[in-house]
N, C-alpha and C. Protein backbone atom coordinates (compact mmCIF):
# COMPACT_ATOMS: atom_id res chain seq x y z
N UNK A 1 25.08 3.44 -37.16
CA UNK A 1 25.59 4.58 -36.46
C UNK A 1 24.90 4.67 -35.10
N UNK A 2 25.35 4.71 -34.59
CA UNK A 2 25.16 4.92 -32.87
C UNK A 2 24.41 6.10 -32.18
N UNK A 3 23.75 6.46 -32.06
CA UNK A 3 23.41 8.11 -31.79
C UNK A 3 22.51 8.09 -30.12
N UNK A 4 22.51 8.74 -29.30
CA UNK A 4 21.80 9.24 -28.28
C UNK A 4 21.07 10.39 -28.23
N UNK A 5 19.69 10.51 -27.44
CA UNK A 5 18.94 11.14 -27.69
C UNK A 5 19.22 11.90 -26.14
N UNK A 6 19.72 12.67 -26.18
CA UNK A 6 20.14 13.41 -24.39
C UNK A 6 18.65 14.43 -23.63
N UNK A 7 17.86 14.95 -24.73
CA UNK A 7 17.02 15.51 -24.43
C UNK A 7 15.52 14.10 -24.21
N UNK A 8 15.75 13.17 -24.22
CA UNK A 8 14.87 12.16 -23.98
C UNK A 8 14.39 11.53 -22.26
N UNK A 9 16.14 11.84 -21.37
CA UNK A 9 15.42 12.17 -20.16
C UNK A 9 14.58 12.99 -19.58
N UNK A 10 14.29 13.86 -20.25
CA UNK A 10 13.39 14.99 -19.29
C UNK A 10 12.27 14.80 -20.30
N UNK A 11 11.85 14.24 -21.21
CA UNK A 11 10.46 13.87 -21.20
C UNK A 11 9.55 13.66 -20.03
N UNK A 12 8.36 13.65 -20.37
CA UNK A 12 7.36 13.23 -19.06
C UNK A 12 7.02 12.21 -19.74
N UNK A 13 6.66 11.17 -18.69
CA UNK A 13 6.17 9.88 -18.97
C UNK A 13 5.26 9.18 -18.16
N UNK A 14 3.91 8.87 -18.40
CA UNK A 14 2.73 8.31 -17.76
C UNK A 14 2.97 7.23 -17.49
N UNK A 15 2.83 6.82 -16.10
CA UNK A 15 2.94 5.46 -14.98
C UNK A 15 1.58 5.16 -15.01
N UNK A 16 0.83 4.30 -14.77
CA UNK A 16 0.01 3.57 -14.21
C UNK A 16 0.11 2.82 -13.52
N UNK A 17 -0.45 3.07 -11.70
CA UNK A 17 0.42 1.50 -11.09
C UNK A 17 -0.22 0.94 -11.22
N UNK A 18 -1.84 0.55 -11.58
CA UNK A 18 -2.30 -0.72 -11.54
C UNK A 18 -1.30 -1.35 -12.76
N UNK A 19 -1.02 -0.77 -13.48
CA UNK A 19 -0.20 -1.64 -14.62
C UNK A 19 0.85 -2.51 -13.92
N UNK A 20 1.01 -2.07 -13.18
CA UNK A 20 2.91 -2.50 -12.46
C UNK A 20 2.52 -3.74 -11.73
N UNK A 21 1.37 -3.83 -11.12
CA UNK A 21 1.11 -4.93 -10.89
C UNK A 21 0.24 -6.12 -11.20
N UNK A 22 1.08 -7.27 -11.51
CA UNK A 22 0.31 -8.22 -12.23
C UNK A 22 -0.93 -8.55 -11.32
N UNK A 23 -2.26 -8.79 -12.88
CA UNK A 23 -3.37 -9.23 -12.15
C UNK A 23 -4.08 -10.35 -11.64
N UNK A 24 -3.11 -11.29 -11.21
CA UNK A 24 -2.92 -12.55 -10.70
C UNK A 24 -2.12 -12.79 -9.21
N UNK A 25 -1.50 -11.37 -8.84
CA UNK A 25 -1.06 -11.03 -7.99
C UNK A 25 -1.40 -11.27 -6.51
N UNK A 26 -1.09 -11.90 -5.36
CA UNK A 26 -1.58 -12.36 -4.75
C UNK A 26 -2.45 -11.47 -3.11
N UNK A 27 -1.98 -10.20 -3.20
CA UNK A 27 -2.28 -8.81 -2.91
C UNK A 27 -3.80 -8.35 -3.43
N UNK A 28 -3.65 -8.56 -4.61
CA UNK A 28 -4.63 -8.07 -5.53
C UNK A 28 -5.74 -9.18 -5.37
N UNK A 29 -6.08 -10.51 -5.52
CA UNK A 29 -6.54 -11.55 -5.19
C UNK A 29 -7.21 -10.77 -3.63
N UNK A 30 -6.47 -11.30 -2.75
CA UNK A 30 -6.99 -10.90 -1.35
C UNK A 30 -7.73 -9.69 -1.13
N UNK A 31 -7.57 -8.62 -1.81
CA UNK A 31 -8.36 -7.15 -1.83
C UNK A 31 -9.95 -7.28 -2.46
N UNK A 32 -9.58 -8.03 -3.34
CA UNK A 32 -10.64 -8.58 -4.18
C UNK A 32 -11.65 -9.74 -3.53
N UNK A 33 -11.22 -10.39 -2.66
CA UNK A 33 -11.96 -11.27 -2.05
C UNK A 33 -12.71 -11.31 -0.84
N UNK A 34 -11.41 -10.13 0.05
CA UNK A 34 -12.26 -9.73 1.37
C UNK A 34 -12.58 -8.11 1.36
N UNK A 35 -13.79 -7.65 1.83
CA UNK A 35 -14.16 -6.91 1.78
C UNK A 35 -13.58 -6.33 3.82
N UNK A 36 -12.79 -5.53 3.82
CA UNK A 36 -12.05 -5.20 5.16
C UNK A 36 -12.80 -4.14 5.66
N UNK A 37 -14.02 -3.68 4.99
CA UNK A 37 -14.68 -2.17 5.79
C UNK A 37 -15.10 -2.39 7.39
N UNK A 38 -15.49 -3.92 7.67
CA UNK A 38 -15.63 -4.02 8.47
C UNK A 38 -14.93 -3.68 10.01
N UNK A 39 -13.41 -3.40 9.59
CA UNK A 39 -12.19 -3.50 10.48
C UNK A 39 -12.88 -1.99 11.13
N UNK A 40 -12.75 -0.76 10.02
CA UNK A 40 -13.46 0.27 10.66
C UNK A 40 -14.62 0.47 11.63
N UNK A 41 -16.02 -0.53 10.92
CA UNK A 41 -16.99 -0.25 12.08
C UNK A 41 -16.64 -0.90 13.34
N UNK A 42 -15.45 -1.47 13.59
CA UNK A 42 -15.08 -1.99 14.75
C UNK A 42 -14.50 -1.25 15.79
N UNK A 43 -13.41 -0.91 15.09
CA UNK A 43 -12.37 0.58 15.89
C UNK A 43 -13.55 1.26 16.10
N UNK A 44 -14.46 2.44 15.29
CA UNK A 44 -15.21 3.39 15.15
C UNK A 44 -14.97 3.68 16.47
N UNK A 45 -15.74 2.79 17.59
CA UNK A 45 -15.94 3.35 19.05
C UNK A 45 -14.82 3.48 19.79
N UNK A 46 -13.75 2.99 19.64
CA UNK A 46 -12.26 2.99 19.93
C UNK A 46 -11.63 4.11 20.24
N UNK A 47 -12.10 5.44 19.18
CA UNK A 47 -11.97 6.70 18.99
C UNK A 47 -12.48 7.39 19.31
N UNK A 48 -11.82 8.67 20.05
CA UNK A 48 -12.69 9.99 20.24
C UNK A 48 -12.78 10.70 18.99
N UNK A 49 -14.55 11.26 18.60
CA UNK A 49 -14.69 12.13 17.73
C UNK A 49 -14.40 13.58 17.79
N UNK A 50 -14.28 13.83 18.72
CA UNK A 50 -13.82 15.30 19.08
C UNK A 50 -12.71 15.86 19.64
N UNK A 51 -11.83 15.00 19.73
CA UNK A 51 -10.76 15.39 20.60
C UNK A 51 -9.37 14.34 20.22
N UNK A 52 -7.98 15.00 20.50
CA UNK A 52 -6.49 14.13 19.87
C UNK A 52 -6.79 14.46 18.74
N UNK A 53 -5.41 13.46 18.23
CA UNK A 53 -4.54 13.86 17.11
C UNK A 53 -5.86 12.99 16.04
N UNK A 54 -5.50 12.96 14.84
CA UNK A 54 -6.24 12.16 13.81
C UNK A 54 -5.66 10.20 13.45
N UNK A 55 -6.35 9.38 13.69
CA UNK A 55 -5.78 7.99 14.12
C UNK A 55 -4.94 7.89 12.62
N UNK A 56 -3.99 6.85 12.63
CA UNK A 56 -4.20 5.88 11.30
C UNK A 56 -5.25 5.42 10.58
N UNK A 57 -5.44 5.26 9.38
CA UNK A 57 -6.78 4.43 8.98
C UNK A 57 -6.74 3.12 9.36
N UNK A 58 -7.53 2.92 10.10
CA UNK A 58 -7.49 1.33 11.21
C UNK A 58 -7.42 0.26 9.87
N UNK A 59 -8.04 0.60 8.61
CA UNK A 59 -7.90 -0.95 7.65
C UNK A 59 -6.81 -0.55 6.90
N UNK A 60 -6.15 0.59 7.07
CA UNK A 60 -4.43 0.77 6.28
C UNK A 60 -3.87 -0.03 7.30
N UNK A 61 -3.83 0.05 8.22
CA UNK A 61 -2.71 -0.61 9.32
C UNK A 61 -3.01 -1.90 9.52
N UNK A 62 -4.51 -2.47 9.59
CA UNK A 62 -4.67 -3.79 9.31
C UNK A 62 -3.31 -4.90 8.06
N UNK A 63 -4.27 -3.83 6.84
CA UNK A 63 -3.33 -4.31 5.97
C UNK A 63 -1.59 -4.47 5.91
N UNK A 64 -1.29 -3.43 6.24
CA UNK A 64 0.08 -3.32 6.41
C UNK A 64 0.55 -4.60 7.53
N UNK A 65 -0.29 -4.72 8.77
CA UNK A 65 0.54 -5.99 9.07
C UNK A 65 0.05 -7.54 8.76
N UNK A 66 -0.87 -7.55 7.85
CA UNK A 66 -1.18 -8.49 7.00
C UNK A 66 -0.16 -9.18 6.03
N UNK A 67 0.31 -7.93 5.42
CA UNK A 67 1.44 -8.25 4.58
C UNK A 67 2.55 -8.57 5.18
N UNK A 68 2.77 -8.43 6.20
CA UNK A 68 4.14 -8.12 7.13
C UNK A 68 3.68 -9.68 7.33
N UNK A 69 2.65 -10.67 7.89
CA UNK A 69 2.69 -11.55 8.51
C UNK A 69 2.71 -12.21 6.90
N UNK A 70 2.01 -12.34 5.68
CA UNK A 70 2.28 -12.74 4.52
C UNK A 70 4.05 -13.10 4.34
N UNK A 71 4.26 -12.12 4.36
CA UNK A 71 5.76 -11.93 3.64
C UNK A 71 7.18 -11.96 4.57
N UNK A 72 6.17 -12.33 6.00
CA UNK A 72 7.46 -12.99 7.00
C UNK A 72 8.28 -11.30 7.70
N UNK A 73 7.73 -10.43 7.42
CA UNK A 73 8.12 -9.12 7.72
C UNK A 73 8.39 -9.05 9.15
N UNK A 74 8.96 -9.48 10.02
CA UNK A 74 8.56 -9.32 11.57
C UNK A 74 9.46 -7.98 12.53
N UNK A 75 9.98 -6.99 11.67
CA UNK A 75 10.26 -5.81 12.05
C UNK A 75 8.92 -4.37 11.59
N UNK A 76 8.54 -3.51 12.21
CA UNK A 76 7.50 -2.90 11.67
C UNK A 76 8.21 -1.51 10.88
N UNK A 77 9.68 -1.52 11.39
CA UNK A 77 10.37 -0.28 10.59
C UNK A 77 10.47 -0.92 8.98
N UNK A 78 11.29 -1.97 9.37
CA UNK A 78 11.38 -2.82 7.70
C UNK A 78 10.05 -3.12 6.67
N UNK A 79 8.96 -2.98 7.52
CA UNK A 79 7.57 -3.96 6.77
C UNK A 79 7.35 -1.73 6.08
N UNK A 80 7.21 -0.90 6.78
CA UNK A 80 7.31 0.11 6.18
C UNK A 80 8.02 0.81 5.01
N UNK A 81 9.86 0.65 5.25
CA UNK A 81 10.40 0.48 3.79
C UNK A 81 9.55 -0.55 3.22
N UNK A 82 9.51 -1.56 3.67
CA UNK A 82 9.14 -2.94 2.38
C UNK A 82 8.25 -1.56 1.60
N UNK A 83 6.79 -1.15 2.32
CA UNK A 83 5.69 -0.83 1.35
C UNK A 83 5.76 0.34 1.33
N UNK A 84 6.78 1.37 1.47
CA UNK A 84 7.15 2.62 0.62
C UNK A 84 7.88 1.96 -0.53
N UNK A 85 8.68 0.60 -0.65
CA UNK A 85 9.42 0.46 -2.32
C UNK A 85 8.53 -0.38 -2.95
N UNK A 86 8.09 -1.22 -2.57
CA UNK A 86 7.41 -2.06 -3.06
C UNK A 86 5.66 -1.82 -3.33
């Protein structure tokens, strides 16, 4: 007999993203291997501390076109969808 459970969509259900991504992953590898804090003490002086808007995090944006040059991304609107879905 066939039956559906209709009240089963509105359950809540626990994500984990490290789960989502495998740990052989080649993202995950590279995070793990280079340590990027450095990118910051570089910018640091780059920036005014007291004054303007608040920057990007200089090693988020590193990364982001890391991947973009990884994955052949060479639009920066597209490399953004890419890593809002992906």
């Amino acid at each position: 007999m066939f039956r559906t459970n209709p009240s089963r969509e509105f359950q809540p259900e626990t994500v984990n993203i490290e789960d989502l991504v495998p740990q052989d992953h080649l993202l995950r590898k590279i995070n793990e291997t280079i340590d990027f804090s450095f990118i910051a003490e570089k910018c640091r002086p780059l920036y005014c501390q007291d004054n303007g808007r608040p920057c990007i995090d200089p090693v988020m944006l590193f990364k982001m076109l890391l991947i973009g040059y990884l994955y052949g991304i060479r639009s920066e609107r597209r490399l953004i969808e890419e890593i809002r879905v992906n």
